[in-house]
Protein backbone atom coordinates (compact mmCIF):
# COMPACT_ATOMS: atom_id res chain seq x y z
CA UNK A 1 -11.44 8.25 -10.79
CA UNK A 2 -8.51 9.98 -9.08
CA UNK A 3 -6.99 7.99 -6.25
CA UNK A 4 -4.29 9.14 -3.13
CA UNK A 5 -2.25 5.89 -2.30
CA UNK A 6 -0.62 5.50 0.93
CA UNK A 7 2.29 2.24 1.21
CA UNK A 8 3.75 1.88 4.39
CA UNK A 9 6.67 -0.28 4.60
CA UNK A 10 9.98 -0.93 6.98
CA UNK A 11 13.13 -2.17 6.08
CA UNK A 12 15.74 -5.17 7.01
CA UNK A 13 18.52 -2.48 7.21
CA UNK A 14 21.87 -3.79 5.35
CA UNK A 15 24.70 -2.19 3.46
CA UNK A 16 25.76 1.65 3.11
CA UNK A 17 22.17 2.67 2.25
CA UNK A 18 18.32 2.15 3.15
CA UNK A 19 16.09 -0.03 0.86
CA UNK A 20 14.58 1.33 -2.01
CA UNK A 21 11.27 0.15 -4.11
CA UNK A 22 9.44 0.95 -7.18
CA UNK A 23 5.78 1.02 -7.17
CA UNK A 24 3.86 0.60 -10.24
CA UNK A 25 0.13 0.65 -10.10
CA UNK A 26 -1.48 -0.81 -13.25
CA UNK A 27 1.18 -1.51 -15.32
CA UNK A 28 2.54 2.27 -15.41
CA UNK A 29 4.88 3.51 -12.80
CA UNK A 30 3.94 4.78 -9.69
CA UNK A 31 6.94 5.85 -7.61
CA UNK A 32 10.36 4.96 -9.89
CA UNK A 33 12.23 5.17 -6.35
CA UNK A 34 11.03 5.02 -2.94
CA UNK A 35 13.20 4.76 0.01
CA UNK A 36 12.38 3.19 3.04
CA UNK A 37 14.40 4.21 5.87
CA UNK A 38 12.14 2.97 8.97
CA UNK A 39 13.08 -0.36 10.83
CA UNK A 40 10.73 -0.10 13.02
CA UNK A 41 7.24 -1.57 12.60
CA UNK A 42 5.23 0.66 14.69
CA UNK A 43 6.32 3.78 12.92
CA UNK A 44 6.51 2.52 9.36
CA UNK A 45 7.63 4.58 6.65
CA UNK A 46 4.81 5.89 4.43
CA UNK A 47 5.04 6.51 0.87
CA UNK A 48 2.43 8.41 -0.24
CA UNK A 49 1.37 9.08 -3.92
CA UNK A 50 -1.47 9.70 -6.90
CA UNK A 51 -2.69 8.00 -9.64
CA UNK A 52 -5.45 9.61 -11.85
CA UNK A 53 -7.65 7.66 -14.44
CA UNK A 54 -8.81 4.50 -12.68
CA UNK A 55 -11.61 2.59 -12.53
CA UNK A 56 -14.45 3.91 -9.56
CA UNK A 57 -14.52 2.04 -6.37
CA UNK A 58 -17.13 -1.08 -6.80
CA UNK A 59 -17.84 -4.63 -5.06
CA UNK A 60 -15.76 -5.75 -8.15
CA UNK A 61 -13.36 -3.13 -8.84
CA UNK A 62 -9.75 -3.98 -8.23
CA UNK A 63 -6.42 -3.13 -8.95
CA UNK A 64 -2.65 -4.20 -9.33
CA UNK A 65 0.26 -3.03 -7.28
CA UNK A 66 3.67 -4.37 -8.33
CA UNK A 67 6.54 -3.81 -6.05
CA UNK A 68 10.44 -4.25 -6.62
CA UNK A 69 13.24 -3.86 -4.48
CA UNK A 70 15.35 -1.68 -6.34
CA UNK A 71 18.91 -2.35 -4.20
CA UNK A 72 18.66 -5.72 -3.12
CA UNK A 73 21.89 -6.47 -0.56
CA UNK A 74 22.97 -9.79 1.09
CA UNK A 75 26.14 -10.96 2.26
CA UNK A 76 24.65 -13.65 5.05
CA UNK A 77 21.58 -14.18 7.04
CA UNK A 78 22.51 -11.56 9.08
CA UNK A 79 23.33 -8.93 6.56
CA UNK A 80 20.75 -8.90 4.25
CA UNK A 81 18.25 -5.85 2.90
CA UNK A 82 14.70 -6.19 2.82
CA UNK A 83 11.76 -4.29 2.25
CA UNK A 84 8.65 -5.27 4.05
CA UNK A 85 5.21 -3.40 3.02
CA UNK A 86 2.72 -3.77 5.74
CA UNK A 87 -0.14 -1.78 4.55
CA UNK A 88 -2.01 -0.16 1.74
CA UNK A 89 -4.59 2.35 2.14
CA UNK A 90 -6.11 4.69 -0.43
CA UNK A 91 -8.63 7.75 -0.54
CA UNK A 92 -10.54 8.28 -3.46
CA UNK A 93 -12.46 11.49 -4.83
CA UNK A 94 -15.85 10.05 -4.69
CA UNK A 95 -17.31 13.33 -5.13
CA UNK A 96 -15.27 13.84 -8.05
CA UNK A 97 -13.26 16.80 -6.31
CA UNK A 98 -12.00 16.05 -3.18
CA UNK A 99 -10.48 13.12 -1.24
CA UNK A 100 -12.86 11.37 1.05
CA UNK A 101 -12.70 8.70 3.87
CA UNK A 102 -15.90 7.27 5.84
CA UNK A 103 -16.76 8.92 8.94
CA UNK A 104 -19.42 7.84 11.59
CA UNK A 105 -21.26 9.39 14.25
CA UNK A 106 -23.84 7.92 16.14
CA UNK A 107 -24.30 4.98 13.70
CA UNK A 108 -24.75 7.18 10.54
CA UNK A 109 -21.83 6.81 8.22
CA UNK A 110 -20.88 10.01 6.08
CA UNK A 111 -18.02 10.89 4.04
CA UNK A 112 -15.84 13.72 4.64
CA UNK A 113 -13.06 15.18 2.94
CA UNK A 114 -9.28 14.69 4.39
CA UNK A 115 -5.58 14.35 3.22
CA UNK A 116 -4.72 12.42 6.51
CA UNK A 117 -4.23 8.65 6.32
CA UNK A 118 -3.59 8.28 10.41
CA UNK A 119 -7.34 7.36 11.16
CA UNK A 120 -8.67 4.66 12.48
CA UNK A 121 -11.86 5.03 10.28
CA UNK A 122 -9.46 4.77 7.21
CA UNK A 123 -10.64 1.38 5.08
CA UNK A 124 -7.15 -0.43 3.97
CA UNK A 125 -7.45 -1.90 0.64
CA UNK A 126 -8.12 -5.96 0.83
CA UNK A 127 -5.62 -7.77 -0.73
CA UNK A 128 -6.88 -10.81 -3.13
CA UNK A 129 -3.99 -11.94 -4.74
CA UNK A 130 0.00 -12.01 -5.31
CA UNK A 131 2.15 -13.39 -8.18
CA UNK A 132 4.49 -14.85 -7.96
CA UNK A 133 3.34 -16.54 -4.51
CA UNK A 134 6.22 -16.29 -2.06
CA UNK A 135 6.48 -19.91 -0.54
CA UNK A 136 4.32 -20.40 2.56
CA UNK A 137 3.00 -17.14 1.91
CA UNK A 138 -0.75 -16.42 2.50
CA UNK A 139 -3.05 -12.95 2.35
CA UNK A 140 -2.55 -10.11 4.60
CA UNK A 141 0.73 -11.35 5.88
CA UNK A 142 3.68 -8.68 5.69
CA UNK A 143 4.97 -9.17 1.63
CA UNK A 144 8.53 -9.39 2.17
CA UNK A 145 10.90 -7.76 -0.61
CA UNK A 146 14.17 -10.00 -0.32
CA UNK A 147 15.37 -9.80 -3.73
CA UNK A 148 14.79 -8.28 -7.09
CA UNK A 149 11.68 -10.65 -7.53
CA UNK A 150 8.81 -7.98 -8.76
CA UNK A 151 5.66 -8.90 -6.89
CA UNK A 152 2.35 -8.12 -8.17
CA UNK A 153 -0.51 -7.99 -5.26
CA UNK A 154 -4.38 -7.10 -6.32
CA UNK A 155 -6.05 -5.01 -4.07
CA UNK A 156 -9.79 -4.44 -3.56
CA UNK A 157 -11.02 -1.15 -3.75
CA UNK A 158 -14.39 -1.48 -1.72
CA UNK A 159 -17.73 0.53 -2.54
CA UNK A 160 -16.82 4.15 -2.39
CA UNK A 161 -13.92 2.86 -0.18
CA UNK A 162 -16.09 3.98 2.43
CA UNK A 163 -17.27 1.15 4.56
CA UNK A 164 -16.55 1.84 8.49
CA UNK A 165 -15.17 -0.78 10.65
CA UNK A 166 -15.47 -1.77 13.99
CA UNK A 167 -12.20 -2.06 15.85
């Protein structure tokens, strides 16, 4: 199944230049450079991307994203570059042709072909697990990038990636 990946990530700004990752989804690259230029939380920046060939969506089905800092910077505390990536969320082509998300309308849940990510109706992939573990780290916390550690998080990919949430 054909997938449309969206990372969105900020930055711990440090140096002449803006972080940069790599983003390798099942052991084949991904994105061999991705820079994140946003410091700013609320308007993260999104890096947005395709990979073709996966498994379908299931209860079971998941998937491995590895992320490395690519220009890892530190003088001090205070001077130091870091990537942070806050969210992953993915559309797939259930339909075989076109990218869906879930859409609901008087509690009937449909699916209907988009390219936008900025909806609240858009399922984020569940993360399950990260190697190595950063220390004191647990799920669904903001993975921090702080050196050239790679870090390999599995996602869920939930039925059809199509199950609406409240709030």
């Amino acid at each position: 199944m054909d997938y449309k990946f969206l990372v969105s990530a900020t930055q711990d700004s440090a140096g002449s230049e803006n972080a940069k990752i790599k983003i390798e989804v099942e052991g084949a690259v991904a994105v061999a450079s991705a820079e994140i230029a946003s410091t700013d939380t609320d308007n993260p920046t999104g890096t947005l991307f395709e990979v073709t060939g996966l498994d379908a969506t299931g209860d079971s089905t998941t998937i491995d994203v590895k992320y490395t800092l690519l220009n890892d910077y530190y003088v001090d505390a205070d001077t130091d570059r870091n990537a942070r990536i806050h969210q992953f969320h993915y559309h797939d082509k259930t339909n075989g042709s076109a990218y869906q998300r879930p859409e609901g309308h008087n509690g009937v849940v449909s699916l209907v072909t988009t390219t936008s990510f900025v909806d609240a109706n858009m399922d984020g992939a569940e993360m399950t697990a990260i190697s190595p573990t950063p220390p004191g780290y647990t799920l669904d916390e903001t993975l921090i990038l702080d050196d050239s550690t790679t870090y390999t998080v599995t996602y869920k990919l939930p039925l059809a990636a199509n199950s609406l949430r409240e709030g």
